[in-house]
Protein backbone atom coordinates (compact mmCIF):
# COMPACT_ATOMS: atom_id res chain seq x y z
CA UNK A 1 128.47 -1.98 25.62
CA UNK A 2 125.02 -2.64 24.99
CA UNK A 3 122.56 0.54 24.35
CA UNK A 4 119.09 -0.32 25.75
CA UNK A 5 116.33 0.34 23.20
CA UNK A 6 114.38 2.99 25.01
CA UNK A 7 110.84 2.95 22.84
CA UNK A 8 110.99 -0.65 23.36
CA UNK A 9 109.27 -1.78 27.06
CA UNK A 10 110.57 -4.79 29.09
CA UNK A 11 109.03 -8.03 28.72
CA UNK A 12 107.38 -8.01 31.84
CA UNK A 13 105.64 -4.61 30.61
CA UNK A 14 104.59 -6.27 27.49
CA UNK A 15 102.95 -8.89 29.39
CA UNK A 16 100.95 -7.02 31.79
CA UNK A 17 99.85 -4.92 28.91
CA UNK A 18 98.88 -7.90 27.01
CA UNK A 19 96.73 -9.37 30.29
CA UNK A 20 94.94 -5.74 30.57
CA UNK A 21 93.87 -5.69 26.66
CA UNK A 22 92.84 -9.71 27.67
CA UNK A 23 90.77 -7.98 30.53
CA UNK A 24 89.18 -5.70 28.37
CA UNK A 25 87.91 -7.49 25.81
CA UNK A 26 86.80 -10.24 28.00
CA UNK A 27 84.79 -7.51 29.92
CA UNK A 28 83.35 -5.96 27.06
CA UNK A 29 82.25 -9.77 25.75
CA UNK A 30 80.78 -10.45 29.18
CA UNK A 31 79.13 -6.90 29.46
CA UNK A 32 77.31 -7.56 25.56
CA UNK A 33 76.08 -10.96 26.48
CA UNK A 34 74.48 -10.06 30.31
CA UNK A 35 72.79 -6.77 28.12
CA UNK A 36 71.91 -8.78 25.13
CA UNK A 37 70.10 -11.13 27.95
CA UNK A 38 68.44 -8.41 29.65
CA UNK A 39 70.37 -9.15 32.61
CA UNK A 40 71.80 -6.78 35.16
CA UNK A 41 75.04 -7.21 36.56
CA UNK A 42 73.29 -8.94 40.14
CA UNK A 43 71.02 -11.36 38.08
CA UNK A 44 74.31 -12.50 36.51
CA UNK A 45 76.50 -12.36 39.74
CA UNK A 46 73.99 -14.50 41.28
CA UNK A 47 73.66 -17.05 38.13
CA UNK A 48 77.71 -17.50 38.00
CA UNK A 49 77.86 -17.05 42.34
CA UNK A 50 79.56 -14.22 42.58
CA UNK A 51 78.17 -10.46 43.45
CA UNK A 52 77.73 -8.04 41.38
CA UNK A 53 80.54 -5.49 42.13
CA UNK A 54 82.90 -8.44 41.23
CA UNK A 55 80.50 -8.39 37.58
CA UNK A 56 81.57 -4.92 37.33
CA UNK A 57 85.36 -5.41 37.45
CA UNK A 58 85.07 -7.89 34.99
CA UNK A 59 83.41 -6.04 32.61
CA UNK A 60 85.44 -2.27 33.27
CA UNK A 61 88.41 -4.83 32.85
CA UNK A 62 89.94 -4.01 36.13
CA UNK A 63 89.57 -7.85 37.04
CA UNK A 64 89.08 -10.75 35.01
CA UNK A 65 86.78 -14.09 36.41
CA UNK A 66 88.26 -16.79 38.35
CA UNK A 67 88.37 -20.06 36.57
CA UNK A 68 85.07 -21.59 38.07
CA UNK A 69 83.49 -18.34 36.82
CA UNK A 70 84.57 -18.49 33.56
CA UNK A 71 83.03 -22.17 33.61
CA UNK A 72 79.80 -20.79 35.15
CA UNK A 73 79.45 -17.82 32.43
CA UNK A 74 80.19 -20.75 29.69
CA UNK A 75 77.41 -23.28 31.20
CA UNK A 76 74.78 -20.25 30.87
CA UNK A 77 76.07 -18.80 27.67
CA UNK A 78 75.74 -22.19 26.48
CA UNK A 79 72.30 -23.18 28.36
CA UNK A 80 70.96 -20.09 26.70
CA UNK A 81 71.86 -21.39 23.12
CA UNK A 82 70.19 -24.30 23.92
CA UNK A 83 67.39 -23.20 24.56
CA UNK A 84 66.85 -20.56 22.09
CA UNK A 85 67.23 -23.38 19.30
């Protein structure tokens, strides 16, 4: 008989914790570089196309950005490089 390793989570736990610590960090990236900007969250929402209650899921962590976000948040993280040089 096999003893299950209580302390030890399933895999699928792992994962999901994994994806929310992913969420977070992501957030808290996306929440430094909209306030290093002077942005708030609706001048962002409506740079990327989005709205700003969406903004603040990604940055609590509860959410994280669709893919044509994240290419829309790298464009103007990017764009704003650019032009600071």
């Amino acid at each position: 008989m096999v003893e299950a390793n209580i302390h030890t989570p399933p895999p699928a736990t792992r994962a999901r914790e994994n994806l929310d610590v992913t969420a977070a960090v992501l957030g808290f990236g996306i929440e430094a570089e909209r306030r290093a900007r002077g942005l708030t969250q609706q001048q962002l929402a409506e740079i990327v196309g989005t709205t700003a209650p969406v903004v603040s899921r990604w940055e609590t962590g509860t959410t994280t950005p669709h893919a044509c976000h994240l290419l829309r948040l790298q464009h103007w993280y990017v764009a704003e490089l650019e032009v600071a040089a």
